[in-house]
Protein backbone atom coordinates (compact mmCIF):
# COMPACT_ATOMS: atom_id res chain seq x y z
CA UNK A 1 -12.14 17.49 -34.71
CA UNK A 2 -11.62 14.88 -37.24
CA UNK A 3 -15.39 13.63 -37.48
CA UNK A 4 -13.95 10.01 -37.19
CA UNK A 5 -11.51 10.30 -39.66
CA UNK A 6 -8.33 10.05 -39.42
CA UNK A 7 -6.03 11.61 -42.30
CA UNK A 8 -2.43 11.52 -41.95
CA UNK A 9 0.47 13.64 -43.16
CA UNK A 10 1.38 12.40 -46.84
CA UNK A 11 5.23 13.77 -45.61
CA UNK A 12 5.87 12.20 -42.12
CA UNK A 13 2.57 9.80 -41.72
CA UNK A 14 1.93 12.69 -38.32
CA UNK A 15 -1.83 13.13 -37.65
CA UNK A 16 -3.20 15.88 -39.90
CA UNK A 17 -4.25 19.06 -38.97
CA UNK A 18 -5.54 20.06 -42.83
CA UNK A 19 -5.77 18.59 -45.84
CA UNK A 20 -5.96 19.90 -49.40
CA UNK A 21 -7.81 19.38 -52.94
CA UNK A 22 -5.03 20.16 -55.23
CA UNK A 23 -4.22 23.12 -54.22
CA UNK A 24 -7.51 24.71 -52.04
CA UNK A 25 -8.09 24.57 -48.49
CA UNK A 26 -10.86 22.39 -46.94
CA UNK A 27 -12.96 23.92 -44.21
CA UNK A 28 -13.84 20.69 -42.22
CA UNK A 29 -17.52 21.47 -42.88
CA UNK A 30 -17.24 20.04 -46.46
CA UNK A 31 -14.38 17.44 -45.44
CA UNK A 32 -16.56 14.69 -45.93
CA UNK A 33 -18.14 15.96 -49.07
CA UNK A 34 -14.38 16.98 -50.77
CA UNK A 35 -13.13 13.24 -49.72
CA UNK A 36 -15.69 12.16 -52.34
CA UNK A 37 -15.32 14.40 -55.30
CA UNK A 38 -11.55 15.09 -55.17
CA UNK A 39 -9.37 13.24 -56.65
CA UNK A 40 -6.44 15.06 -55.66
CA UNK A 41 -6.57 15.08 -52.09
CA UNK A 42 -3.39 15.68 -50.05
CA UNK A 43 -3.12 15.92 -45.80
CA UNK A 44 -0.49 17.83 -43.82
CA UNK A 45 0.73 18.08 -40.26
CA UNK A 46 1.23 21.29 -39.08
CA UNK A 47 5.21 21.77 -39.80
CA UNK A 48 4.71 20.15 -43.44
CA UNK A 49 1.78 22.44 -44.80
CA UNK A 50 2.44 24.28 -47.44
CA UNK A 51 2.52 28.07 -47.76
């Protein structure tokens, strides 16, 4: 559940199924709030996420 968001892969423009400050994981409780205060923030698809 994207909370009416949509983020897309910054590889292959996919839907996103995470997305990432720099280099930590986003639980989508504090999506919203880390959209705001990152300035880093980078969405993946499932075959582009990194390990």
């Amino acid at each position: 559940m994207h909370y009416g968001i949509m983020s897309y892969c910054i590889k292959c423009f996919a839907l996103a199924d995470v997305c990432l400050c720099e280099t930590k994981k986003v639980p989508l409780s504090e999506y919203t709030h880390e959209m705001k205060e990152c300035t880093d923030l980078k969405c993946y698809c499932k075959e582009h996420i990194p390990e």
